[in-house]
PDB file of N, CA and C in Angstrom:
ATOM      1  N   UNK A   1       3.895 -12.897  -8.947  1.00  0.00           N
ATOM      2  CA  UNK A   1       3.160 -11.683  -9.262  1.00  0.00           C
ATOM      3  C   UNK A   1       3.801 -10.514  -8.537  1.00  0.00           C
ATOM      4  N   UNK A   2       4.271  -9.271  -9.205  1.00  0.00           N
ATOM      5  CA  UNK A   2       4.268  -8.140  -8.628  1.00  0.00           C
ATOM      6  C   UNK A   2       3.477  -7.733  -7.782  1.00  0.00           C
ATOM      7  N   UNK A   3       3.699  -6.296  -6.914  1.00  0.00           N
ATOM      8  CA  UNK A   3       2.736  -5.457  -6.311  1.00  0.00           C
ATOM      9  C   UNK A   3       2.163  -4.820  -7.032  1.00  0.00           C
ATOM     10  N   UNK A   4       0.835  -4.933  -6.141  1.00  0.00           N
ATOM     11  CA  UNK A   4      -0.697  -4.389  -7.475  1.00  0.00           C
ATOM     12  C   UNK A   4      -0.106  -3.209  -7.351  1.00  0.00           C
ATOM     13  N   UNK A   5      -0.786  -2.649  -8.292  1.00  0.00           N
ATOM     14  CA  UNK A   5      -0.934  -0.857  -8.549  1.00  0.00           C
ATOM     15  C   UNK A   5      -2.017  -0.763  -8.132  1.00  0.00           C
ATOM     16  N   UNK A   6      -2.096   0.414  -7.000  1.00  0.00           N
ATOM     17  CA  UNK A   6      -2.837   1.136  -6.490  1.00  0.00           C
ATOM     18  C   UNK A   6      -3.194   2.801  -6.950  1.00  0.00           C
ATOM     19  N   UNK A   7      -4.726   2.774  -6.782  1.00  0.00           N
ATOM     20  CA  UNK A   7      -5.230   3.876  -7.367  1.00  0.00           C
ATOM     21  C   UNK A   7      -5.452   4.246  -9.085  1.00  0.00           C
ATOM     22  N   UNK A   8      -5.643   3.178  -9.507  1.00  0.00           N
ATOM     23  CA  UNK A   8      -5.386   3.092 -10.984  1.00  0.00           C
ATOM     24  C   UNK A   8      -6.606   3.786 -11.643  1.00  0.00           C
ATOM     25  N   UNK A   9      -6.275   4.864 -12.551  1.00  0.00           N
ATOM     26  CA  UNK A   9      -7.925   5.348 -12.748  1.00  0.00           C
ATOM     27  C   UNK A   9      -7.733   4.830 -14.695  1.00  0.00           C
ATOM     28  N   UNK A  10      -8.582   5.233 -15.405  1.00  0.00           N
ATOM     29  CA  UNK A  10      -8.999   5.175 -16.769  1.00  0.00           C
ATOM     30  C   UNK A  10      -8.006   5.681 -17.485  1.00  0.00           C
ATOM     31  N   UNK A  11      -7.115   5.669 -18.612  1.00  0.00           N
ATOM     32  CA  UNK A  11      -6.404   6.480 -19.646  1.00  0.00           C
ATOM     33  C   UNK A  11      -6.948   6.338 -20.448  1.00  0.00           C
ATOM     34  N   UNK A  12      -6.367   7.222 -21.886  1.00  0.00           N
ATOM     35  CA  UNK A  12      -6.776   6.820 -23.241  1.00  0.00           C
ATOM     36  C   UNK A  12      -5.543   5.803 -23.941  1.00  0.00           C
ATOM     37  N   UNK A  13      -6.037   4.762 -23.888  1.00  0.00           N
ATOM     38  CA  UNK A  13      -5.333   3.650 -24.800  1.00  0.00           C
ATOM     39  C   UNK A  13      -4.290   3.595 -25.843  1.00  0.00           C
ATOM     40  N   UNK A  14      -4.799   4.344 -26.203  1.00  0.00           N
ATOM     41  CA  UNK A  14      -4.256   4.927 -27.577  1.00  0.00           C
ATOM     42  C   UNK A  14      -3.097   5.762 -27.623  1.00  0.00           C
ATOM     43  N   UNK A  15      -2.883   7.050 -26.439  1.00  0.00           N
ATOM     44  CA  UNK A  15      -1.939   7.705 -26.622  1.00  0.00           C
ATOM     45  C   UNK A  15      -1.049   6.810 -25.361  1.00  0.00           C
ATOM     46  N   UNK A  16      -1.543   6.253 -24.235  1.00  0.00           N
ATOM     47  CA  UNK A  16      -0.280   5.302 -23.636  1.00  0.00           C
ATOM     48  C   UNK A  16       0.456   3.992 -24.297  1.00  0.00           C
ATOM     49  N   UNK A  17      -0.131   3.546 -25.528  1.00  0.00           N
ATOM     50  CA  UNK A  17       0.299   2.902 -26.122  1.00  0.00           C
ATOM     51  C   UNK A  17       1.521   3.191 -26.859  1.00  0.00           C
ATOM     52  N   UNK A  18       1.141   4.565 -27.679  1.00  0.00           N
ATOM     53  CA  UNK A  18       1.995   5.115 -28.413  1.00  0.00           C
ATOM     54  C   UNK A  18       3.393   5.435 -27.522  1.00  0.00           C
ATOM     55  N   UNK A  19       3.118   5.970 -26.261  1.00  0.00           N
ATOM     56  CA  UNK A  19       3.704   6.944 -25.104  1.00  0.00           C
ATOM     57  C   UNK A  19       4.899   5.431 -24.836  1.00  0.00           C
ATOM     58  N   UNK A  20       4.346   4.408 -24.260  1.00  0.00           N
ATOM     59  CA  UNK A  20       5.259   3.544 -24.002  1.00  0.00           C
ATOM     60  C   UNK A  20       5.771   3.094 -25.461  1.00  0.00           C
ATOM     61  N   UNK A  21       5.386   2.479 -26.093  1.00  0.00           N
ATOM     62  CA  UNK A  21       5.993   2.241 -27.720  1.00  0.00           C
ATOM     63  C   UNK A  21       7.567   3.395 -27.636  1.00  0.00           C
ATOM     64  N   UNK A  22       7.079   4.142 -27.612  1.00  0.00           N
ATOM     65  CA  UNK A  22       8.208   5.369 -27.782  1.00  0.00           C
ATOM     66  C   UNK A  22       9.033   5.471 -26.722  1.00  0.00           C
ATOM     67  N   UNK A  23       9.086   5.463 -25.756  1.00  0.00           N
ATOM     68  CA  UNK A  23       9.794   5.051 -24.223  1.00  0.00           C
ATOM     69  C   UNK A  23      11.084   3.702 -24.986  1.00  0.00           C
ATOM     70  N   UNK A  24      10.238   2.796 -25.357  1.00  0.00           N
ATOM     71  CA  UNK A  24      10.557   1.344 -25.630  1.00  0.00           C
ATOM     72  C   UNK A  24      11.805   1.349 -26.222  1.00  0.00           C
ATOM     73  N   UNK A  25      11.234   1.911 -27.622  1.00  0.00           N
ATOM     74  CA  UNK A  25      12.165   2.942 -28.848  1.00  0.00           C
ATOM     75  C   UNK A  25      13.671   3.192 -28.698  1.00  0.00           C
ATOM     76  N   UNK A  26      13.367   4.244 -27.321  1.00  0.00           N
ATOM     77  CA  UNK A  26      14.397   5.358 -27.336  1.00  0.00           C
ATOM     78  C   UNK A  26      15.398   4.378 -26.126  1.00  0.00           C
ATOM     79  N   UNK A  27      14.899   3.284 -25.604  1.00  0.00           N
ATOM     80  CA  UNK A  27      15.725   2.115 -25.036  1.00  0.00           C
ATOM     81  C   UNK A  27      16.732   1.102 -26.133  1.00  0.00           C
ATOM     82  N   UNK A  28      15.868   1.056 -26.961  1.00  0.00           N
ATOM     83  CA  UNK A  28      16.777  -0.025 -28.054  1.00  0.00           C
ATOM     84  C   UNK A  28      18.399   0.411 -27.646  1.00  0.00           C
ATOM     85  N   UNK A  29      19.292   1.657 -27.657  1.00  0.00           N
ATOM     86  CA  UNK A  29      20.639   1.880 -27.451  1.00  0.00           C
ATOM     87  C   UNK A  29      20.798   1.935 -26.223  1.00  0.00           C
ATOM     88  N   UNK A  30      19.998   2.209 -25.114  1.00  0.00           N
ATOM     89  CA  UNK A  30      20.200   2.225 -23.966  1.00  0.00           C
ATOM     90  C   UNK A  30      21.493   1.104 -23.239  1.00  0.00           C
ATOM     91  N   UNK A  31      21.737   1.837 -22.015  1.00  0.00           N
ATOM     92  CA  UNK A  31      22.999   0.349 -21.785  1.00  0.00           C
ATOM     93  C   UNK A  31      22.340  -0.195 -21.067  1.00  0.00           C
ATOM     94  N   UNK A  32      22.505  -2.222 -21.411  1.00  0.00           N
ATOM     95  CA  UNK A  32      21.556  -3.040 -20.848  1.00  0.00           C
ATOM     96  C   UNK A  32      21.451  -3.515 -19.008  1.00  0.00           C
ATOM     97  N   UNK A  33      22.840  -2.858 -18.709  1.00  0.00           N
ATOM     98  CA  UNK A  33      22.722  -2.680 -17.504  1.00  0.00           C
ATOM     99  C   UNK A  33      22.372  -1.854 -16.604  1.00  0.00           C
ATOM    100  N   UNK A  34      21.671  -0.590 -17.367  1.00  0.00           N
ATOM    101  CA  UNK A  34      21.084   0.048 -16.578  1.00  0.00           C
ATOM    102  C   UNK A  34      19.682  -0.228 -17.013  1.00  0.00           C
ATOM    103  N   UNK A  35      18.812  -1.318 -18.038  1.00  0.00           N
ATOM    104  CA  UNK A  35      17.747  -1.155 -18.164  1.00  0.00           C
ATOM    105  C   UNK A  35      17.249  -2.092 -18.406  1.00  0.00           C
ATOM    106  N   UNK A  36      16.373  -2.544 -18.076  1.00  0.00           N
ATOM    107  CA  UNK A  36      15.415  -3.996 -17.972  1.00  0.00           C
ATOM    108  C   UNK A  36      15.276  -4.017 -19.364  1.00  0.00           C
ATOM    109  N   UNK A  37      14.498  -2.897 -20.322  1.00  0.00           N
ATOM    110  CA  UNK A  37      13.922  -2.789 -21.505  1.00  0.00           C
ATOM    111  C   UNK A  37      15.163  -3.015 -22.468  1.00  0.00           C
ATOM    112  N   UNK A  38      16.460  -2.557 -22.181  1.00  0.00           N
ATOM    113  CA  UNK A  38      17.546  -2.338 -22.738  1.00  0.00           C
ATOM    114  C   UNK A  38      18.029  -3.982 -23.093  1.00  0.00           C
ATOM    115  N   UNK A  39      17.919  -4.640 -21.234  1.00  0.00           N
ATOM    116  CA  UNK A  39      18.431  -5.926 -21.710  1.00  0.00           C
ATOM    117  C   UNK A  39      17.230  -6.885 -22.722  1.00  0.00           C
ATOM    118  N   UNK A  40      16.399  -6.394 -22.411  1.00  0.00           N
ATOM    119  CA  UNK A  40      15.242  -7.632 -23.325  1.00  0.00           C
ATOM    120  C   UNK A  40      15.960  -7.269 -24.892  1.00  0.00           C
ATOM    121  N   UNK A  41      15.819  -6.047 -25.262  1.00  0.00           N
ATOM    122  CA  UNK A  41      15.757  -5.537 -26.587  1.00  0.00           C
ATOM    123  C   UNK A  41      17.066  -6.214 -27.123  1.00  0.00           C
ATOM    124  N   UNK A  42      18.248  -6.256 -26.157  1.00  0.00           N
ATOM    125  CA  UNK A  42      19.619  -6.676 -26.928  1.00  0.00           C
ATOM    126  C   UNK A  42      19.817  -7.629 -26.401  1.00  0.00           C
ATOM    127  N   UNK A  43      19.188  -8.360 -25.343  1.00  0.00           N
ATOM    128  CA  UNK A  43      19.660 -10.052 -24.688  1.00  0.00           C
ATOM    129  C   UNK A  43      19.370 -11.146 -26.033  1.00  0.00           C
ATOM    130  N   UNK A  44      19.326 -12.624 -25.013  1.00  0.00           N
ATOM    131  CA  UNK A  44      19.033 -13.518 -26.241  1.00  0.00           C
ATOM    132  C   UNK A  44      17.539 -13.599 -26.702  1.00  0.00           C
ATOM    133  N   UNK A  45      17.267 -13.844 -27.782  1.00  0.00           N
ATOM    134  CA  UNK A  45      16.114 -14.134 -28.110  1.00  0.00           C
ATOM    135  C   UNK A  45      15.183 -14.867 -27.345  1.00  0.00           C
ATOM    136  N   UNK A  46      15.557 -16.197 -26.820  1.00  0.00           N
ATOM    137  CA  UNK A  46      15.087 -16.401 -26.042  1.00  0.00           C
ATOM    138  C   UNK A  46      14.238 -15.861 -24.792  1.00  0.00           C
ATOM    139  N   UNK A  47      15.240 -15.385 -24.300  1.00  0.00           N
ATOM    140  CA  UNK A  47      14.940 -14.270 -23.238  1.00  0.00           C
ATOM    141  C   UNK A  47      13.770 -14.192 -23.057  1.00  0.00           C
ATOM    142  N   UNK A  48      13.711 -13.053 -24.002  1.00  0.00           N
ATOM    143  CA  UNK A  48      12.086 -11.846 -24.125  1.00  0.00           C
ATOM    144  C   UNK A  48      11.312 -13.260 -24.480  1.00  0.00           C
ATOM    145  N   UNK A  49      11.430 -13.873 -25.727  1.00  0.00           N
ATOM    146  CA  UNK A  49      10.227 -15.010 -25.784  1.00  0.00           C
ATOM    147  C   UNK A  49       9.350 -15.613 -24.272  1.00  0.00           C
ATOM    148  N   UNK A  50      10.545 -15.739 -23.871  1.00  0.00           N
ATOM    149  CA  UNK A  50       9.973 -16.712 -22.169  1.00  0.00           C
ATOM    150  C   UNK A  50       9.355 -15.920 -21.790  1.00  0.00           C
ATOM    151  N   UNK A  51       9.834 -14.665 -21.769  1.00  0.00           N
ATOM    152  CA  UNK A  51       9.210 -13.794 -21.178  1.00  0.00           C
ATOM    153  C   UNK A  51       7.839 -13.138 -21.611  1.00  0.00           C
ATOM    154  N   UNK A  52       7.641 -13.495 -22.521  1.00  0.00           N
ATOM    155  CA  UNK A  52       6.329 -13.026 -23.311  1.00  0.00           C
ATOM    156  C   UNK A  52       5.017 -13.971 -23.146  1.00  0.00           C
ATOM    157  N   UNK A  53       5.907 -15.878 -23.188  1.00  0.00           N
ATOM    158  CA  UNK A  53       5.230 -17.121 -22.770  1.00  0.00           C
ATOM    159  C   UNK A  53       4.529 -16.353 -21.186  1.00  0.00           C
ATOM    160  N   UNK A  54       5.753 -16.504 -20.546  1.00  0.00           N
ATOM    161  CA  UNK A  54       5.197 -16.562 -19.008  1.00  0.00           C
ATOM    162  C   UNK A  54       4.085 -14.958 -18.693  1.00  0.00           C
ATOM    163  N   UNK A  55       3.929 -13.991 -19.340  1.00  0.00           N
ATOM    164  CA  UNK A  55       3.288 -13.002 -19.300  1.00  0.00           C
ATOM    165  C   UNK A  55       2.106 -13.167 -19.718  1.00  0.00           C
ATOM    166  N   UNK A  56       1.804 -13.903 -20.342  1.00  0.00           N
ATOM    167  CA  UNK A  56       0.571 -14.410 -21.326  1.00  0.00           C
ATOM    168  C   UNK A  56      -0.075 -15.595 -20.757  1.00  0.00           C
ATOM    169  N   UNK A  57       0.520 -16.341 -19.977  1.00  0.00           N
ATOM    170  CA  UNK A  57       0.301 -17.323 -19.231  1.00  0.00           C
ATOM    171  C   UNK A  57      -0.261 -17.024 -17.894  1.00  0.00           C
ATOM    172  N   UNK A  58       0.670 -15.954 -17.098  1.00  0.00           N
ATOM    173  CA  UNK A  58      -0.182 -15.930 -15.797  1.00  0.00           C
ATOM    174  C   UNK A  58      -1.237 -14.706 -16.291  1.00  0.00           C
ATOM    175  N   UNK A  59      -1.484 -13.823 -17.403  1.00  0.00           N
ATOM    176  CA  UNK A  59      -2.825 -13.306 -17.526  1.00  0.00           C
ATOM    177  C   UNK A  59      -4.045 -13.983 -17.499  1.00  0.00           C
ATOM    178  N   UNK A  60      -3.576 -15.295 -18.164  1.00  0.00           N
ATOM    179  CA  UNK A  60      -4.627 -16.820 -18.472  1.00  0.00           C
ATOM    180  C   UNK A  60      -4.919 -17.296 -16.588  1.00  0.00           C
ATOM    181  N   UNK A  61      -4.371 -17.197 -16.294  1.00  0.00           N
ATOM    182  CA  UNK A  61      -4.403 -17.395 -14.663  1.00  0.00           C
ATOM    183  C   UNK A  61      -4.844 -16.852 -13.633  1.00  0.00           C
ATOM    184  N   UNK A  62      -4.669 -15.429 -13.824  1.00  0.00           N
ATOM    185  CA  UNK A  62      -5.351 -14.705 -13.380  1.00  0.00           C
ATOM    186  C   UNK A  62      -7.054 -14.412 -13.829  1.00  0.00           C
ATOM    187  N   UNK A  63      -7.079 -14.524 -15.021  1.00  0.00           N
ATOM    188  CA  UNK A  63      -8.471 -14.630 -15.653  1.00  0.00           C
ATOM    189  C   UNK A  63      -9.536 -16.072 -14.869  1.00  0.00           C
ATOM    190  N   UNK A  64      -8.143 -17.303 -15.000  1.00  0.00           N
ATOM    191  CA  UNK A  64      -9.305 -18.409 -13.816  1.00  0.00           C
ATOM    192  C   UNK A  64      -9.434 -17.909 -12.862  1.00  0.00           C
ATOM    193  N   UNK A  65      -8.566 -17.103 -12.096  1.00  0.00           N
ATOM    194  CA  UNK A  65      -8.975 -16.900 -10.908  1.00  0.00           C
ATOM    195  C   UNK A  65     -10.454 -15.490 -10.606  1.00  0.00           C
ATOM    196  N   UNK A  66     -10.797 -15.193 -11.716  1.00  0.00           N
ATOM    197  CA  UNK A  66     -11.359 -14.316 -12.022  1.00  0.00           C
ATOM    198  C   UNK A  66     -11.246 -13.276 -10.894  1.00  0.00           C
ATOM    199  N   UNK A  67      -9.812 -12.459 -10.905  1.00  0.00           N
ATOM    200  CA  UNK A  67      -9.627 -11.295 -10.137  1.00  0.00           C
ATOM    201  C   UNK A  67      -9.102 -10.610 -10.995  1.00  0.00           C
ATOM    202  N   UNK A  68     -10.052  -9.749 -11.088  1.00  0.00           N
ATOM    203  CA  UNK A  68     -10.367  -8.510 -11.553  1.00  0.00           C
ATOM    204  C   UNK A  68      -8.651  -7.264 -12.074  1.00  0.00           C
ATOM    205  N   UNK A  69      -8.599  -6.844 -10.699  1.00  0.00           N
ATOM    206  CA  UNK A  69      -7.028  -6.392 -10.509  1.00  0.00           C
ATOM    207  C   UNK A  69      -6.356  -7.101 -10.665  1.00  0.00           C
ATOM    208  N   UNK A  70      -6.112  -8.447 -10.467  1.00  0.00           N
ATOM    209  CA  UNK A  70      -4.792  -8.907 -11.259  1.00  0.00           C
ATOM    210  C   UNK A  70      -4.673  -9.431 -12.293  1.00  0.00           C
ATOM    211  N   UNK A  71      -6.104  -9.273 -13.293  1.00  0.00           N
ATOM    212  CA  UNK A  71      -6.328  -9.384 -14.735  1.00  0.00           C
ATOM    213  C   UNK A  71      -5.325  -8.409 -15.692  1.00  0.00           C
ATOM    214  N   UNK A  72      -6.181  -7.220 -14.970  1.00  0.00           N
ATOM    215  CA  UNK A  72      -5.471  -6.010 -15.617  1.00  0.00           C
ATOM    216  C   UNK A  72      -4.051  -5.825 -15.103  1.00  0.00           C
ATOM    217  N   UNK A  73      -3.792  -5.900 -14.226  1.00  0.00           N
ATOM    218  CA  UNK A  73      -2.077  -5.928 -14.183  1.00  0.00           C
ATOM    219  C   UNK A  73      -1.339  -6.969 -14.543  1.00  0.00           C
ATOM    220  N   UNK A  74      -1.586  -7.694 -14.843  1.00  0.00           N
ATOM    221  CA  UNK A  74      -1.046  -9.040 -15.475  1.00  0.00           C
ATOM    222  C   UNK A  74      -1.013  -8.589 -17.312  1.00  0.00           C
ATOM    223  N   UNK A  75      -1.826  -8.148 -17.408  1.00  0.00           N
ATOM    224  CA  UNK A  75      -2.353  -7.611 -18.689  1.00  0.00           C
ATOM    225  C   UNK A  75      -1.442  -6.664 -19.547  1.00  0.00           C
ATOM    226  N   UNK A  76      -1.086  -5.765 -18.027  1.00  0.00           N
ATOM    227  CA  UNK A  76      -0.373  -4.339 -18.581  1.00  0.00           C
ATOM    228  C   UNK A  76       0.928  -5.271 -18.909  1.00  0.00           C
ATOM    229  N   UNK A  77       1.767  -6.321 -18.170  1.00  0.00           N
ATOM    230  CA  UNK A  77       2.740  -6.660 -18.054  1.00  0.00           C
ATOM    231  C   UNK A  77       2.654  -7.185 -19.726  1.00  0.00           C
ATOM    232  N   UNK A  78       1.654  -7.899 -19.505  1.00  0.00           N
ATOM    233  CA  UNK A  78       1.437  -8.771 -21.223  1.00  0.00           C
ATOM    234  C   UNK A  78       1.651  -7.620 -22.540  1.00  0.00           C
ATOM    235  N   UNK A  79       0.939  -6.378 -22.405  1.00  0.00           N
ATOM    236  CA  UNK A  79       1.060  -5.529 -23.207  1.00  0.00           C
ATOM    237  C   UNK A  79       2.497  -5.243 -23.400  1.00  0.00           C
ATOM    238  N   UNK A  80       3.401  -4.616 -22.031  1.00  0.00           N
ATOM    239  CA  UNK A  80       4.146  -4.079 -22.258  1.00  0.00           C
ATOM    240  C   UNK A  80       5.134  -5.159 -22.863  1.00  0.00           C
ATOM    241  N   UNK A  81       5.528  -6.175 -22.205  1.00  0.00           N
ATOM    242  CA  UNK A  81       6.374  -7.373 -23.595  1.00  0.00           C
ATOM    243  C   UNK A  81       5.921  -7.316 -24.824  1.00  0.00           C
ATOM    244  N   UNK A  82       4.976  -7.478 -25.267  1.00  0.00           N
ATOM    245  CA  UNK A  82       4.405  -7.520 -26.051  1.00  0.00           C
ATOM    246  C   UNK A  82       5.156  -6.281 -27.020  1.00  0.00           C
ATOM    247  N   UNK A  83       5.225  -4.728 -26.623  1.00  0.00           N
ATOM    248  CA  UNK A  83       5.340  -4.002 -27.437  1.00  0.00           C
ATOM    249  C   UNK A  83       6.902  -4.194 -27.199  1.00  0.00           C
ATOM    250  N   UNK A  84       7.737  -4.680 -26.168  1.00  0.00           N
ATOM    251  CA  UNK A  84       9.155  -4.808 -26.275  1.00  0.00           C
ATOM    252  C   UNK A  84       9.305  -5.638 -27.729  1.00  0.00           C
ATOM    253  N   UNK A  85       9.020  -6.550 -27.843  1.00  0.00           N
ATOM    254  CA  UNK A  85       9.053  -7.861 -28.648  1.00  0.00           C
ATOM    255  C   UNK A  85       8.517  -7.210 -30.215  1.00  0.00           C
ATOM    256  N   UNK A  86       7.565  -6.591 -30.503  1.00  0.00           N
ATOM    257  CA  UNK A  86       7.391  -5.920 -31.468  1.00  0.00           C
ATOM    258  C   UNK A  86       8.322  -4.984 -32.111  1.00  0.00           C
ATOM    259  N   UNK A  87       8.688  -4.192 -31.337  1.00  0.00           N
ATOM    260  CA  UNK A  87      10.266  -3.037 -31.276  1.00  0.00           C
ATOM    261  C   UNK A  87      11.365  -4.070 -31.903  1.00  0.00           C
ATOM    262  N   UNK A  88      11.588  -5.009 -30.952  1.00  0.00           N
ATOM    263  CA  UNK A  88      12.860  -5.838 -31.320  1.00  0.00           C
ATOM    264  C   UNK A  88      12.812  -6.138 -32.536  1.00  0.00           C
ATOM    265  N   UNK A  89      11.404  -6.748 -33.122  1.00  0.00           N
ATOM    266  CA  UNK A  89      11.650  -7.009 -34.447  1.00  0.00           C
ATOM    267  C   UNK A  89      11.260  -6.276 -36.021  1.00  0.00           C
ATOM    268  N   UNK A  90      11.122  -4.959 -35.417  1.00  0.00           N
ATOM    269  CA  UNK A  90      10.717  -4.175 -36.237  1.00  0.00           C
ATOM    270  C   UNK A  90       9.472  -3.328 -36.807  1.00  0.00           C
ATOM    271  N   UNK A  91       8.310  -3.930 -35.882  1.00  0.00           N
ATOM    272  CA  UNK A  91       7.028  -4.052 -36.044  1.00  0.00           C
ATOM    273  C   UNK A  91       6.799  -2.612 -34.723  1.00  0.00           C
ATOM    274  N   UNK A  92       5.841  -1.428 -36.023  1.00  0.00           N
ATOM    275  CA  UNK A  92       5.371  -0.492 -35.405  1.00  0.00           C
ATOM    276  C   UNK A  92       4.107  -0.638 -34.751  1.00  0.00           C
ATOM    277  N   UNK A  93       4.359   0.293 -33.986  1.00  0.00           N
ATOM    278  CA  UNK A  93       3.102   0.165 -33.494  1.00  0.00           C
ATOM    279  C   UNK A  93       1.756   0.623 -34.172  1.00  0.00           C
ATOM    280  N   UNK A  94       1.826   1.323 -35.392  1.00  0.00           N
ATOM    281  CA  UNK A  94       0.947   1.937 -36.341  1.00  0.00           C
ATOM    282  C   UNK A  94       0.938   0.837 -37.677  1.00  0.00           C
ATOM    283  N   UNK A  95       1.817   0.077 -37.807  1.00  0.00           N
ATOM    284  CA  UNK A  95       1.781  -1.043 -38.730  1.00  0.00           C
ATOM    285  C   UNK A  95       0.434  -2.331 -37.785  1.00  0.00           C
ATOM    286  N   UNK A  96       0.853  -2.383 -36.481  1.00  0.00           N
ATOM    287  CA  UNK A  96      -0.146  -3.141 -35.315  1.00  0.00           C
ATOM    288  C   UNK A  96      -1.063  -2.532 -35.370  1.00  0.00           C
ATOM    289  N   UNK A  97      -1.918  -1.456 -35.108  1.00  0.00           N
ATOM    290  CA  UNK A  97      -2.600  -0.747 -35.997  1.00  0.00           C
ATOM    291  C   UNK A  97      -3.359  -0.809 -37.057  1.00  0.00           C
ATOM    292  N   UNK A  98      -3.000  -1.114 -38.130  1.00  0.00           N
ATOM    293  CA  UNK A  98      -2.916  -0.955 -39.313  1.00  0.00           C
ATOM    294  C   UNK A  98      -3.731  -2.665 -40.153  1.00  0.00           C
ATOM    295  N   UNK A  99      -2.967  -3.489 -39.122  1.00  0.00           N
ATOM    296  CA  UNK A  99      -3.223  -4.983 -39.344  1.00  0.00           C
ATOM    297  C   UNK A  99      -4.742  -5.256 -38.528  1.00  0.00           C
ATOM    298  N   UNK A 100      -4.756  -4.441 -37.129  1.00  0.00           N
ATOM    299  CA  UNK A 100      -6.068  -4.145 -36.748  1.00  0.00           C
ATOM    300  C   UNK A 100      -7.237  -4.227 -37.221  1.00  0.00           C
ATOM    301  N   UNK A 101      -7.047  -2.521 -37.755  1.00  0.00           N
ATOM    302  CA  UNK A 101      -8.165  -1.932 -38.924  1.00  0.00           C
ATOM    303  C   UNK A 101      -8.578  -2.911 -40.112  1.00  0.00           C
ATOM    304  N   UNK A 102      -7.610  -3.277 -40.741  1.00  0.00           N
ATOM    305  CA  UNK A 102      -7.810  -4.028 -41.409  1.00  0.00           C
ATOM    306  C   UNK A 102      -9.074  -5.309 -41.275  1.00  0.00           C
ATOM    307  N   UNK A 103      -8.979  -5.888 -39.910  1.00  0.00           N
ATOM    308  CA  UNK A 103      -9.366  -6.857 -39.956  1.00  0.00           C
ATOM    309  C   UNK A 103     -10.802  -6.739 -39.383  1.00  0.00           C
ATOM    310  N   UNK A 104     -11.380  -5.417 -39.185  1.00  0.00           N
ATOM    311  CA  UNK A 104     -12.349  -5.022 -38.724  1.00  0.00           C
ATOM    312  C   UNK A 104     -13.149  -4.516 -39.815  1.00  0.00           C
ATOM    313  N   UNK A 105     -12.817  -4.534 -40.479  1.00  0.00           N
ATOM    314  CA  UNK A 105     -13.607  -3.802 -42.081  1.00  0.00           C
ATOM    315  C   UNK A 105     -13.822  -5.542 -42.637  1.00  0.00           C
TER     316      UNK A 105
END
């Protein structure tokens, strides 16, 4: 586990989603040695997968342990693969979205 984040207050969901999505984006050409996001986006497939397993896994872990803060930071980590892995394969974040809405109607 990383170091918690401290002082974490409320955002709106919605536009940090978009905000990192677009960060993510403008990494796809980035050079992979200067960027974590750079190497997921152009490493092996593999890679990011494990990396998405093991992100999703210790959120599940953190949830037994029912702590609170390292739910949600475990979480953010899960999100943010999550939208790497989406990018990589083409999938917007307004198409994610979209599949959402859908399923709520």
């Amino acid at each position: 586990m990383g170091e918690r984040t401290e002082n974490v207050t409320d955002g709106a969901i919605g536009e940090t989603i978009v905000g990192l999505a677009e960060v993510i984006h403008g990494r796809r050409d980035a050079s992979a040695d200067a960027s974590y996001t750079a190497r997921l986006l152009q490493g092996k497939e593999d890679s990011l997968l494990k990396k998405l397993t093991e992100e999703a896994t210790e959120v599940v872990m953190a949830c037994k342990d029912r702590d609170h803060d390292h739910i949600r930071y475990e979480a953010a980590d899960l999100v943010y693969h999550l939208l790497v892995t989406l990018e990589r394969y083409g999938v917007s974040v307004e198409e994610l979205a979209g599949e959402l809405d859908a399923r709520r109607r």
